[in-house]
PDB file of N, CA and C in Angstrom:
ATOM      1  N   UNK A   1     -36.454  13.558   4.288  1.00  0.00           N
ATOM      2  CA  UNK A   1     -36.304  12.837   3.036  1.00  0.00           C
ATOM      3  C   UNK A   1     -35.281  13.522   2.124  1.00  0.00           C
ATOM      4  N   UNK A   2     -35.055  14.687   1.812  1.00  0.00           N
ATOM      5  CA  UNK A   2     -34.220  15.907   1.242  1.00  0.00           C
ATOM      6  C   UNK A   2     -32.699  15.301   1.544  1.00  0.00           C
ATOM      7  N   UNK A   3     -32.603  15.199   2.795  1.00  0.00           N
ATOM      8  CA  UNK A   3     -31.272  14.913   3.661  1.00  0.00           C
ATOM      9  C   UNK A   3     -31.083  13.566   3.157  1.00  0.00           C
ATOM     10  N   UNK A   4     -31.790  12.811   3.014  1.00  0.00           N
ATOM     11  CA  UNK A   4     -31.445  11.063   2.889  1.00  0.00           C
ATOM     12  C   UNK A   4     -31.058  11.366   1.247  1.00  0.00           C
ATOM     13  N   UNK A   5     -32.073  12.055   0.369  1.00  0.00           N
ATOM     14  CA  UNK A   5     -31.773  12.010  -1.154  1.00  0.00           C
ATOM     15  C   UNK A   5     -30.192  12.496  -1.472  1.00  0.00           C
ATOM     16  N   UNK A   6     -30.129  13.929  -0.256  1.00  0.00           N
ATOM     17  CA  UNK A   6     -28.373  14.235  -0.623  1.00  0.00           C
ATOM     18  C   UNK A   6     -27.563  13.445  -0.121  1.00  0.00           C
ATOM     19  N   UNK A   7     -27.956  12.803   0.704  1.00  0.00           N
ATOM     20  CA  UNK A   7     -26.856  12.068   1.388  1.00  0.00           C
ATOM     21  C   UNK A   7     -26.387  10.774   0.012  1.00  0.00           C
ATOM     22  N   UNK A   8     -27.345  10.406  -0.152  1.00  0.00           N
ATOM     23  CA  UNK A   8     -26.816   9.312  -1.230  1.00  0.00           C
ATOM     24  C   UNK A   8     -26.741   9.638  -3.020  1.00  0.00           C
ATOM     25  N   UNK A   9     -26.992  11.169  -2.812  1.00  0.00           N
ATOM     26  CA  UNK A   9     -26.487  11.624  -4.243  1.00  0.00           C
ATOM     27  C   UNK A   9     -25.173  11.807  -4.235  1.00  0.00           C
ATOM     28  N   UNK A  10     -24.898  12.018  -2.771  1.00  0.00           N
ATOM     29  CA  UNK A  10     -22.739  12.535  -2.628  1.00  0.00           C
ATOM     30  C   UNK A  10     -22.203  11.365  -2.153  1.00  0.00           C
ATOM     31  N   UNK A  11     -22.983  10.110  -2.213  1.00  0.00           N
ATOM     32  CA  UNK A  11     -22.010   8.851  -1.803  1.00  0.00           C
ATOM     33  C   UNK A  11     -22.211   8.213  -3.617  1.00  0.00           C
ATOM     34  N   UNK A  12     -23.348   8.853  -4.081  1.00  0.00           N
ATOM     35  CA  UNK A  12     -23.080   8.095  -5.915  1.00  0.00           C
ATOM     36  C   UNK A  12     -21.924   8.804  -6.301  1.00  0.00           C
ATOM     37  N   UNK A  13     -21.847  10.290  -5.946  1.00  0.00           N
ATOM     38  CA  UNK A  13     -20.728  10.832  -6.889  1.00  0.00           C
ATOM     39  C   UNK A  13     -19.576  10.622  -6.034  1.00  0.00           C
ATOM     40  N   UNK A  14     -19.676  10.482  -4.832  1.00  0.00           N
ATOM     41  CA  UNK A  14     -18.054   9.737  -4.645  1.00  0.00           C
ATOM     42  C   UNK A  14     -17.928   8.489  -4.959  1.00  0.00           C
ATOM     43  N   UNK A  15     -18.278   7.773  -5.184  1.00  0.00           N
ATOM     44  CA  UNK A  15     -18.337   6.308  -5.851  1.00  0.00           C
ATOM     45  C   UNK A  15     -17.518   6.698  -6.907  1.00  0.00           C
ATOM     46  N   UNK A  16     -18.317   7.317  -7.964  1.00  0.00           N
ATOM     47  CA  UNK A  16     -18.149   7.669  -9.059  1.00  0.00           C
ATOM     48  C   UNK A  16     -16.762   8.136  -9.360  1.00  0.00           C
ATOM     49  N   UNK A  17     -16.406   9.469  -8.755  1.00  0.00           N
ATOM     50  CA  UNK A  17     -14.978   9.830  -8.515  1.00  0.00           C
ATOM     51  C   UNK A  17     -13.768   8.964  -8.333  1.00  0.00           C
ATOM     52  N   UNK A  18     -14.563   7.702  -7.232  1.00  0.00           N
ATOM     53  CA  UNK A  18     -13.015   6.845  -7.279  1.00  0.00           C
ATOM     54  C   UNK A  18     -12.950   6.245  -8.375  1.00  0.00           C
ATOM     55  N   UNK A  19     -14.082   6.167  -9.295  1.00  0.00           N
ATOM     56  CA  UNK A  19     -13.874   5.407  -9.975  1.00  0.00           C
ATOM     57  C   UNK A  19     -13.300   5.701 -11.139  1.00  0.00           C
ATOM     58  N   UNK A  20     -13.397   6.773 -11.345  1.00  0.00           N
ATOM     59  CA  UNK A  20     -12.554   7.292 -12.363  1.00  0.00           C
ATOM     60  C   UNK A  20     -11.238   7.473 -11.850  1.00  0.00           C
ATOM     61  N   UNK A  21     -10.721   7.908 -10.811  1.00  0.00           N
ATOM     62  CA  UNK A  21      -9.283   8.112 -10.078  1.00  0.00           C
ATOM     63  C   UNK A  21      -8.632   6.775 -10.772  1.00  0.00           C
ATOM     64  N   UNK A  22      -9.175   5.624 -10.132  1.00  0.00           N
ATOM     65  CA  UNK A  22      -8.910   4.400 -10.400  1.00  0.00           C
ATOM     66  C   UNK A  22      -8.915   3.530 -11.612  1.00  0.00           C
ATOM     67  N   UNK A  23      -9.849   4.629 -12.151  1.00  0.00           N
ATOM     68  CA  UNK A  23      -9.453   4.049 -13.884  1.00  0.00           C
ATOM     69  C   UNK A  23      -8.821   4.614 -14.832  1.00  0.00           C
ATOM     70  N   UNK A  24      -8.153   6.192 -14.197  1.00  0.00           N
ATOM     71  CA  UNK A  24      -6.810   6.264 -14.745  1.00  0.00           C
ATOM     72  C   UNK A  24      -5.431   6.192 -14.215  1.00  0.00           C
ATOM     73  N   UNK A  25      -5.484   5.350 -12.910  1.00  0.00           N
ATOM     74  CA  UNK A  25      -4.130   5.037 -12.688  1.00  0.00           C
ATOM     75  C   UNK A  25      -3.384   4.553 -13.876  1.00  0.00           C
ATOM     76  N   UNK A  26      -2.441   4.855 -13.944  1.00  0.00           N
ATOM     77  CA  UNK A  26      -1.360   4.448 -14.765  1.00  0.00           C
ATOM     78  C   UNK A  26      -0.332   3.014 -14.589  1.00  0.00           C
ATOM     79  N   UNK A  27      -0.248   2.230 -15.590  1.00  0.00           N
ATOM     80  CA  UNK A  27       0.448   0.876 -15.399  1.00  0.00           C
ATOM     81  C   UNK A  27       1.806   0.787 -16.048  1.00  0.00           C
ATOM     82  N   UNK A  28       2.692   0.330 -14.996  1.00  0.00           N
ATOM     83  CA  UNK A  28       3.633   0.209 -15.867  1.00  0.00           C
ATOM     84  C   UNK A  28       3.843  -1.367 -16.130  1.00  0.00           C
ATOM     85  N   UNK A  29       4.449  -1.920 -16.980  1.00  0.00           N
ATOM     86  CA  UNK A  29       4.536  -3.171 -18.005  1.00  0.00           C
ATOM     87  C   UNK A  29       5.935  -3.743 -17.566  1.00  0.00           C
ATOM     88  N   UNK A  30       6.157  -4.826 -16.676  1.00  0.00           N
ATOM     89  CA  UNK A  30       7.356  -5.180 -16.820  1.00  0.00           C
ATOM     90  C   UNK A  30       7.488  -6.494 -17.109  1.00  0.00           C
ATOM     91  N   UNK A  31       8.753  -6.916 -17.462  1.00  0.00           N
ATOM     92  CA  UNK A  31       8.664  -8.188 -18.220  1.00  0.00           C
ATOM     93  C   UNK A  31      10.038  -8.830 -17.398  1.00  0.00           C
ATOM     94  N   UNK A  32      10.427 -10.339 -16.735  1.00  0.00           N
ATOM     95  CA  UNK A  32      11.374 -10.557 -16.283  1.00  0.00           C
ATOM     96  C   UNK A  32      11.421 -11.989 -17.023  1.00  0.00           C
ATOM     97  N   UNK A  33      12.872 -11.801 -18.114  1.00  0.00           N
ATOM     98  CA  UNK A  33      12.934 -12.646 -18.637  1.00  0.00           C
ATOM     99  C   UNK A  33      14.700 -13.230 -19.012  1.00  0.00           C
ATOM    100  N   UNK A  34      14.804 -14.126 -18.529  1.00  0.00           N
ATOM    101  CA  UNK A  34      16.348 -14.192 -18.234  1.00  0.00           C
ATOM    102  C   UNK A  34      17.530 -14.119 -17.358  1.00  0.00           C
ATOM    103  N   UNK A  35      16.157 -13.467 -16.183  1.00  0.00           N
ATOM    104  CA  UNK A  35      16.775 -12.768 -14.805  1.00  0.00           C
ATOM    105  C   UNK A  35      17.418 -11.610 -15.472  1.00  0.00           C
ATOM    106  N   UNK A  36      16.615 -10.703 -16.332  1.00  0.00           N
ATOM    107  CA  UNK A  36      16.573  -9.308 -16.416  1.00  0.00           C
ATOM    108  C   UNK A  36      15.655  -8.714 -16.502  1.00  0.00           C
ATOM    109  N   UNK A  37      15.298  -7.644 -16.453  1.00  0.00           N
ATOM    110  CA  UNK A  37      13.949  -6.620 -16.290  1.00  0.00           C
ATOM    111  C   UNK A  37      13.700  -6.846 -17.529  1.00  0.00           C
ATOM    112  N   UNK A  38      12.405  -6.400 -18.411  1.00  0.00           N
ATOM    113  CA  UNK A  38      12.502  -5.605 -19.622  1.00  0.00           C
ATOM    114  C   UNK A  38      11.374  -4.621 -19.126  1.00  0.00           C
ATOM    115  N   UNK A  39      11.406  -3.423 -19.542  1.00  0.00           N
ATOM    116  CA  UNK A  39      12.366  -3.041 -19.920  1.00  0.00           C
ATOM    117  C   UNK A  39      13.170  -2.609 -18.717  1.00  0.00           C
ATOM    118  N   UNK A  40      14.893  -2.192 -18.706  1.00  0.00           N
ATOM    119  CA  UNK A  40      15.574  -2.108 -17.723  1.00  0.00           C
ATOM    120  C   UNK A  40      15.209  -0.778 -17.459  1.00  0.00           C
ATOM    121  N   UNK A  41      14.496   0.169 -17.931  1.00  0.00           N
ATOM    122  CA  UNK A  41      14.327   1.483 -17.143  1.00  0.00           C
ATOM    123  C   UNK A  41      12.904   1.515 -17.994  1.00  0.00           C
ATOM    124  N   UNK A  42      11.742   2.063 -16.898  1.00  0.00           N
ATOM    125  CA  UNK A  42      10.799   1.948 -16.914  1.00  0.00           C
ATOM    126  C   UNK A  42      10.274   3.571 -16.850  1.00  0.00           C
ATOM    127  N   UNK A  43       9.221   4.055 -16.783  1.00  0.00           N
ATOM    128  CA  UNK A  43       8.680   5.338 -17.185  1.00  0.00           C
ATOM    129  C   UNK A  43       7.277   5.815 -16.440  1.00  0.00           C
ATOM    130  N   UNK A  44       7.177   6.632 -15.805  1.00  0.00           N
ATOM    131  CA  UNK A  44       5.484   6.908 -14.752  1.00  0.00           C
ATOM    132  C   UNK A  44       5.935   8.478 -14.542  1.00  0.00           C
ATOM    133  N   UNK A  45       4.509   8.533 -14.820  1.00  0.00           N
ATOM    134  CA  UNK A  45       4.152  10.087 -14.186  1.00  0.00           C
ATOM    135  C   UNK A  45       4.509  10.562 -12.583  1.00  0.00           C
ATOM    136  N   UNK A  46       4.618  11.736 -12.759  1.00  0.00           N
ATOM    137  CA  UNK A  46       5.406  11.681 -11.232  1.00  0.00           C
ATOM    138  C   UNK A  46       3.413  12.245 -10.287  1.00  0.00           C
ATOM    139  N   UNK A  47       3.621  12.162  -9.309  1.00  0.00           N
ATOM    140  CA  UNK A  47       2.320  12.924  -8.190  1.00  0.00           C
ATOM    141  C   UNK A  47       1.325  12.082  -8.437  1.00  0.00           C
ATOM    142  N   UNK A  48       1.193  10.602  -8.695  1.00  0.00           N
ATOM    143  CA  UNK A  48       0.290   9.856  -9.525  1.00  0.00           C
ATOM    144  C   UNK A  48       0.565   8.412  -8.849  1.00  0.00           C
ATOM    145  N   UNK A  49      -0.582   8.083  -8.543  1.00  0.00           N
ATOM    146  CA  UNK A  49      -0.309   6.426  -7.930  1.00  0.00           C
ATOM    147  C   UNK A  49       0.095   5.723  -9.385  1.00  0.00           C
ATOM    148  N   UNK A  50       0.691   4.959  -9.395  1.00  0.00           N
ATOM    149  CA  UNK A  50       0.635   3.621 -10.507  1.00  0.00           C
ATOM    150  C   UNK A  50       0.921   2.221 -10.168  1.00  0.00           C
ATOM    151  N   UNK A  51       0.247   1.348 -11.030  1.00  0.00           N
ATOM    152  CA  UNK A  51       0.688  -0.097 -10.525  1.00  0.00           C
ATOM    153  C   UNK A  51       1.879  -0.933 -12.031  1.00  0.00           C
ATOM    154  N   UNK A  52       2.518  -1.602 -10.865  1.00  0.00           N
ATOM    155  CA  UNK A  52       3.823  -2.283 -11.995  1.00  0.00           C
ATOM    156  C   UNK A  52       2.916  -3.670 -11.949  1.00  0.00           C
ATOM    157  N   UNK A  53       2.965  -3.713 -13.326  1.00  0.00           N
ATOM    158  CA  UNK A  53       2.425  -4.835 -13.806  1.00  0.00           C
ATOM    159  C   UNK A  53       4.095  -5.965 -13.873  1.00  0.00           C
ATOM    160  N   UNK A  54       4.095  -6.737 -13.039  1.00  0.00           N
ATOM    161  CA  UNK A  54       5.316  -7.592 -13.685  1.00  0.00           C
ATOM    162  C   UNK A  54       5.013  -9.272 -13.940  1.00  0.00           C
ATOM    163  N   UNK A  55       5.204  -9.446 -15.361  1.00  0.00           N
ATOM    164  CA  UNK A  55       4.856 -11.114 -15.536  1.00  0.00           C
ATOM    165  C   UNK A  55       6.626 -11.791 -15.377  1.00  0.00           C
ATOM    166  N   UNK A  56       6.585 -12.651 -14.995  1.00  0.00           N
ATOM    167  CA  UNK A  56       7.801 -13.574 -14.849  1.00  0.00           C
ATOM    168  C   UNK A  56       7.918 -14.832 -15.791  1.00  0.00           C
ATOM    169  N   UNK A  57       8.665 -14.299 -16.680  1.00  0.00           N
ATOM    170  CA  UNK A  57       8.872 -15.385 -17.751  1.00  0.00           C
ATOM    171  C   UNK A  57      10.047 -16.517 -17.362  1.00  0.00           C
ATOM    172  N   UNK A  58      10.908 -16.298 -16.375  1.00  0.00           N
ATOM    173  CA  UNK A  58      11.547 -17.179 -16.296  1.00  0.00           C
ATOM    174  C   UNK A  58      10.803 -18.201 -14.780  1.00  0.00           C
ATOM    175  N   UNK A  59      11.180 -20.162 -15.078  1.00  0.00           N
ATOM    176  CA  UNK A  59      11.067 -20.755 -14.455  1.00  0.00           C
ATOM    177  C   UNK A  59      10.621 -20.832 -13.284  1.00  0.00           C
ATOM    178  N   UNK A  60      12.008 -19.994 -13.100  1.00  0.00           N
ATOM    179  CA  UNK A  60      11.991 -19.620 -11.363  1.00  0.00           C
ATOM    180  C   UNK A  60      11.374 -18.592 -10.708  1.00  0.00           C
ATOM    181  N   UNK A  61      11.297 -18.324  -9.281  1.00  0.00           N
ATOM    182  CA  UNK A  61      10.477 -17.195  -8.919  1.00  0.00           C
ATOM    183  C   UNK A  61      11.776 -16.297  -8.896  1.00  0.00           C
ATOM    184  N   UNK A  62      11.122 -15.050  -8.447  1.00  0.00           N
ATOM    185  CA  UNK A  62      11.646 -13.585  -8.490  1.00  0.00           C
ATOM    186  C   UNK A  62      11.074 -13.202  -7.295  1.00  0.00           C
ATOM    187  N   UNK A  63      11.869 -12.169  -6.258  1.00  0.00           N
ATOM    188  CA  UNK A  63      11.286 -11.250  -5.636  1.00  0.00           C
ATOM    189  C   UNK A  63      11.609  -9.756  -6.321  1.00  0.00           C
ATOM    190  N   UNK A  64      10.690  -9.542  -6.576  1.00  0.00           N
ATOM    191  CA  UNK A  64      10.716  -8.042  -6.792  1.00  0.00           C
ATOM    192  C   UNK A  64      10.540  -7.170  -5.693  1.00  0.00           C
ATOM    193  N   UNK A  65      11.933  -6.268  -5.226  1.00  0.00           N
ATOM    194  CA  UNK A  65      12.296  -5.501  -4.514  1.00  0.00           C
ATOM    195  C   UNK A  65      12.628  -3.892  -4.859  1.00  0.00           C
ATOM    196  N   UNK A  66      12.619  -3.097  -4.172  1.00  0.00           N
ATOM    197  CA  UNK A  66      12.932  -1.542  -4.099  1.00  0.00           C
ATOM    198  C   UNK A  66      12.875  -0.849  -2.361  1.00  0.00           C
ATOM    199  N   UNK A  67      13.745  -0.785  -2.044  1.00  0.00           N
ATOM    200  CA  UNK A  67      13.969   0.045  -0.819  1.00  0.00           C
ATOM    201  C   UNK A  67      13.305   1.377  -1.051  1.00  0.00           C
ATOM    202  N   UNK A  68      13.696   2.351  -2.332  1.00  0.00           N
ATOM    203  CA  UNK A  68      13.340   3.931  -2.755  1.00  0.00           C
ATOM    204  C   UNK A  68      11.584   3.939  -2.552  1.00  0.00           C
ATOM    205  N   UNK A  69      11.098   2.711  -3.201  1.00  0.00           N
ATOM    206  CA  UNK A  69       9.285   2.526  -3.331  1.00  0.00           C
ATOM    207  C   UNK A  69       8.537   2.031  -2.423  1.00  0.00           C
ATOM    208  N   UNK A  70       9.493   1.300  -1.525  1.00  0.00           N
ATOM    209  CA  UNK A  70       9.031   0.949  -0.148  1.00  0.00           C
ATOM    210  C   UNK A  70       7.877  -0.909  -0.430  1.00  0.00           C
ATOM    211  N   UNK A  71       8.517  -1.732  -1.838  1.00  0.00           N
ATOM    212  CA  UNK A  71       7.604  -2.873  -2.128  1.00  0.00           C
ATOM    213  C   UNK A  71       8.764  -3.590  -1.642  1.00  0.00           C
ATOM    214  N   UNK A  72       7.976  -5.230  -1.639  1.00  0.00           N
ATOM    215  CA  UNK A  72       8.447  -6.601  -1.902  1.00  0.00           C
ATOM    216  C   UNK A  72       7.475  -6.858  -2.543  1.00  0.00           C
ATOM    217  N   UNK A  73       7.685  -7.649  -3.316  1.00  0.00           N
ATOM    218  CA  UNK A  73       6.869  -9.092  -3.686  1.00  0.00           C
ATOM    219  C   UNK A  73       7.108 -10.149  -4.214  1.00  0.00           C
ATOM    220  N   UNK A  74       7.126 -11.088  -4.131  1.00  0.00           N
ATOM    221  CA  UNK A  74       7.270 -12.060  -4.201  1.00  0.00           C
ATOM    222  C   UNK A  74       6.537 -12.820  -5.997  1.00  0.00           C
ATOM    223  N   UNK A  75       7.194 -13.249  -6.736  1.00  0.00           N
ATOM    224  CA  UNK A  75       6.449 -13.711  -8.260  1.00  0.00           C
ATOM    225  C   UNK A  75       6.833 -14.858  -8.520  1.00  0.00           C
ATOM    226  N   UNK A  76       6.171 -15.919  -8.801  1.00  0.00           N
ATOM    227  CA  UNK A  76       6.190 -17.072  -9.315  1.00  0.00           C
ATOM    228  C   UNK A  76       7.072 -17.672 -10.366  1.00  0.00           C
ATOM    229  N   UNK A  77       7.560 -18.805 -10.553  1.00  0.00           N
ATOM    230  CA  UNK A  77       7.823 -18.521 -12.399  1.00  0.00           C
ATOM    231  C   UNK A  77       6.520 -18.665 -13.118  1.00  0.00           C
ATOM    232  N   UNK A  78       6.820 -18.248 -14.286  1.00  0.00           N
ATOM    233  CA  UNK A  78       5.751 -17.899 -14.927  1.00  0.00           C
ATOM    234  C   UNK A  78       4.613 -17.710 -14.707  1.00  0.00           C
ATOM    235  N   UNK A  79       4.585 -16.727 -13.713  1.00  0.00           N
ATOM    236  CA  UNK A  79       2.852 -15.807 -13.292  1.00  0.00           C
ATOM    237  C   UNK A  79       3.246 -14.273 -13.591  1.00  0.00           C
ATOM    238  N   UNK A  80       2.277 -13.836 -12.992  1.00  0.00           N
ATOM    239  CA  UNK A  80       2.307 -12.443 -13.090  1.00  0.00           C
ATOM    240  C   UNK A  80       1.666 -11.579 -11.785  1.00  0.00           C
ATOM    241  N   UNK A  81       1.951 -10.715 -11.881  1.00  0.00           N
ATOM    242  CA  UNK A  81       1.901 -10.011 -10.158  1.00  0.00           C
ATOM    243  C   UNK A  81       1.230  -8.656 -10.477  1.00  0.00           C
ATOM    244  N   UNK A  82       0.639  -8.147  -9.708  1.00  0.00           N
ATOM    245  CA  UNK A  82       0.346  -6.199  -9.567  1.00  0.00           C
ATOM    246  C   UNK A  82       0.737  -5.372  -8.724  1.00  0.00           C
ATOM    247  N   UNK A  83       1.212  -4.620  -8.698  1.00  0.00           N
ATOM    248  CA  UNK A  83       1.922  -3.937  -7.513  1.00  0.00           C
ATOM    249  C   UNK A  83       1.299  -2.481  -7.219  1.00  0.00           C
ATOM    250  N   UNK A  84       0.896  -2.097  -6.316  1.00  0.00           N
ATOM    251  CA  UNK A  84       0.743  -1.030  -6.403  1.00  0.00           C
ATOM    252  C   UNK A  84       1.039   0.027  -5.805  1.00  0.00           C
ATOM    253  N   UNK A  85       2.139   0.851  -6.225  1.00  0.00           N
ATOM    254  CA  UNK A  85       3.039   2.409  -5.697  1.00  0.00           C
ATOM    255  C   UNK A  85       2.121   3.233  -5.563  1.00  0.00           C
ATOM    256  N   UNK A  86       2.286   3.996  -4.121  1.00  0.00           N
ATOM    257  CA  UNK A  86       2.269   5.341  -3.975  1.00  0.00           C
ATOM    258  C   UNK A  86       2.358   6.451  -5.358  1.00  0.00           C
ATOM    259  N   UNK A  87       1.787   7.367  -5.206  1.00  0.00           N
ATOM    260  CA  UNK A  87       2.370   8.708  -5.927  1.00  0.00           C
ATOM    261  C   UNK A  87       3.845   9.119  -5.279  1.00  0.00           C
ATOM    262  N   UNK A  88       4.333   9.444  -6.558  1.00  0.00           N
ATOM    263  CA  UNK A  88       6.064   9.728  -6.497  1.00  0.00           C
ATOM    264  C   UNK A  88       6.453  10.643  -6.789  1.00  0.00           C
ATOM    265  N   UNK A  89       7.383  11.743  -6.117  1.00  0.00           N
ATOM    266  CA  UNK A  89       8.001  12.640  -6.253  1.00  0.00           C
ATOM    267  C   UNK A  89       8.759  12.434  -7.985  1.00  0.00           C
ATOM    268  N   UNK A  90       9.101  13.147  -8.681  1.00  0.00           N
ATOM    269  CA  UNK A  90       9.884  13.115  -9.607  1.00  0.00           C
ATOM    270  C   UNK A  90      11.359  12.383  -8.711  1.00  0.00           C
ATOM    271  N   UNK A  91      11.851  11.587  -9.899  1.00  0.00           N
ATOM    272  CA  UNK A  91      13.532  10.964  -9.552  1.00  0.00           C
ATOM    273  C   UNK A  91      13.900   9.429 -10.165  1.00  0.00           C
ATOM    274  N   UNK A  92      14.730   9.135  -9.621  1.00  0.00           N
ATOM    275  CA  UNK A  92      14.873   7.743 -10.033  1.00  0.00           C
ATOM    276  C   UNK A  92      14.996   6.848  -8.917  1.00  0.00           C
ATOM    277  N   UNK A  93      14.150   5.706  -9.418  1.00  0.00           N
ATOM    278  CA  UNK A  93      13.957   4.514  -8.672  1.00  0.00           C
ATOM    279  C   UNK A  93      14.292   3.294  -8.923  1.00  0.00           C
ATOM    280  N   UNK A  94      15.259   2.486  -7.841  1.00  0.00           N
ATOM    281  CA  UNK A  94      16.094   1.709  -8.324  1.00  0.00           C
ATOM    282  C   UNK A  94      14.998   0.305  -7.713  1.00  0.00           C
ATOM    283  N   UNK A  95      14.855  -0.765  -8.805  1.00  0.00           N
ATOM    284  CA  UNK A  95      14.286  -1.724  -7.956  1.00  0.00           C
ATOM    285  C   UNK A  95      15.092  -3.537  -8.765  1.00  0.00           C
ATOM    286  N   UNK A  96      14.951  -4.326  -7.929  1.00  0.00           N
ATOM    287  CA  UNK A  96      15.031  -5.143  -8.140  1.00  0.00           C
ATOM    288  C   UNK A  96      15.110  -7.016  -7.575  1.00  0.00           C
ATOM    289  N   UNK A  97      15.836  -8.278  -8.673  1.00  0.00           N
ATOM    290  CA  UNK A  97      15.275  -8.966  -8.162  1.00  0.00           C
ATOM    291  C   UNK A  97      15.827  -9.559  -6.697  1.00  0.00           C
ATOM    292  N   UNK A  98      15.711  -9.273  -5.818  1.00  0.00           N
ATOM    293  CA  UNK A  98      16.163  -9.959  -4.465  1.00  0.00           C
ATOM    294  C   UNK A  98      17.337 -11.175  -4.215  1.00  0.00           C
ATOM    295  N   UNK A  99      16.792 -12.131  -5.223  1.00  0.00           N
ATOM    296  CA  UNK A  99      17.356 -13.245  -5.226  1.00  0.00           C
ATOM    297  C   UNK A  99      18.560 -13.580  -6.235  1.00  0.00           C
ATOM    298  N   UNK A 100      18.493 -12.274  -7.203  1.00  0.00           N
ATOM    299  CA  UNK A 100      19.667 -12.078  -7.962  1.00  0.00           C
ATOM    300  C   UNK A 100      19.997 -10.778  -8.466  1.00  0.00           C
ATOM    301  N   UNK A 101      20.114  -9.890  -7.179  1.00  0.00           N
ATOM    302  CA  UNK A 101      20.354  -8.533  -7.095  1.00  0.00           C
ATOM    303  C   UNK A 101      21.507  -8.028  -8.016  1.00  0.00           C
ATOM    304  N   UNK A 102      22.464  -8.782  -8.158  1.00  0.00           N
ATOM    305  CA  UNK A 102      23.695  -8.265  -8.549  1.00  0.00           C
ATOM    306  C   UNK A 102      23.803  -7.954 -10.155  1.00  0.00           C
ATOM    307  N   UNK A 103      22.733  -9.191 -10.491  1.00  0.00           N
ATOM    308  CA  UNK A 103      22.654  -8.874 -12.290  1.00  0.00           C
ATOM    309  C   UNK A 103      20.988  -8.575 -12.243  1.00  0.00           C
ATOM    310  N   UNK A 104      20.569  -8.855 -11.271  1.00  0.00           N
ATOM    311  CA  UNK A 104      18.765  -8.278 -12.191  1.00  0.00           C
ATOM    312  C   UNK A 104      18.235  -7.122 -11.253  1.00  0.00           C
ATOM    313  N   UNK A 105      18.134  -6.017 -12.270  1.00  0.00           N
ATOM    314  CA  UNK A 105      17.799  -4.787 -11.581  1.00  0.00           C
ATOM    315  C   UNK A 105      17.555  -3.386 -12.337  1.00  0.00           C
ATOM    316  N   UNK A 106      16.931  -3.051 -12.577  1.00  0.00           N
ATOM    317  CA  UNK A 106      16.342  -1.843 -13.271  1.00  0.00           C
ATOM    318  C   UNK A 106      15.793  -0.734 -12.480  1.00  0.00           C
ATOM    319  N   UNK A 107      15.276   0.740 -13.044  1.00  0.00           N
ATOM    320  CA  UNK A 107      14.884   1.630 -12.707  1.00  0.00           C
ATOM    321  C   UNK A 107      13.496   2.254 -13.180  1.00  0.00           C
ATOM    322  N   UNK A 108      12.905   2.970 -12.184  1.00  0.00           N
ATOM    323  CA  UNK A 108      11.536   3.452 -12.424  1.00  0.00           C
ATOM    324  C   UNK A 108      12.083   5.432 -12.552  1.00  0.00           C
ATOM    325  N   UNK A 109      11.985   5.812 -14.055  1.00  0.00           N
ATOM    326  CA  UNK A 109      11.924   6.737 -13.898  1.00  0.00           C
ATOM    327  C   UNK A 109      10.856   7.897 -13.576  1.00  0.00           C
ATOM    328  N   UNK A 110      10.625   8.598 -12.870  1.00  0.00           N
ATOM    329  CA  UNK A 110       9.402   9.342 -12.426  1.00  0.00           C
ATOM    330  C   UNK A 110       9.316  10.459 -12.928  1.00  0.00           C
ATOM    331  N   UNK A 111       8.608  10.933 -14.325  1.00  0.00           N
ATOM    332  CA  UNK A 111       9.071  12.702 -14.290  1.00  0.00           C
ATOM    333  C   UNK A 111       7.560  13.354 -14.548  1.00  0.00           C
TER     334      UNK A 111
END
């Protein structure tokens, strides 16, 4: 009985643990409006998972792309998406929209 009580006192406190891990991931806020980022350079802790929050204000859809972060995704017009990165070395991260790479595209700085 001893063994069964620890066993599920260290599956409450790992519960518990993710749950705090997970409730301070960090979000970053992006806004695509015009077929531009806002903001065009973005900000995250480096050694730290975080998720990019991106809503799509324009019409059309967006893929949101980054080769450096290793995402796609794909966003609606006007929806909103969650993404969620790995922990990141300190640097800069270039991401953007797929379908109009040449003008829409911003950076994730990591420090």
């Amino acid at each position: 009985m001893t063994t069964r009580i620890n066993l599920i006192g260290a599956l409450v406190a790992s519960c518990a643990t993710f749950a705090s891990a997970t409730a301070q991931q960090a979000a970053v806020q992006l806004t695509l409006k015009d077929h531009r980022f806002i903001p065009a350079e973005a900000h995250a802790r480096a050694n730290a998972p975080l998720t990019i929050v991106l809503r799509n204000l324009d019409p059309t859809p967006a893929e949101f792309e980054s080769k450096a972060l290793r995402v796609e995704k794909v966003v609606a017009g006007g929806a909103q998406v969650s993404i969620e990165i790995r922990a990141l070395a300190p640097g800069r991260y270039r991401f953007f929209d797929d379908y109009n790479e040449a003008s829409t595209f911003g950076f994730l700085i990591v420090e």
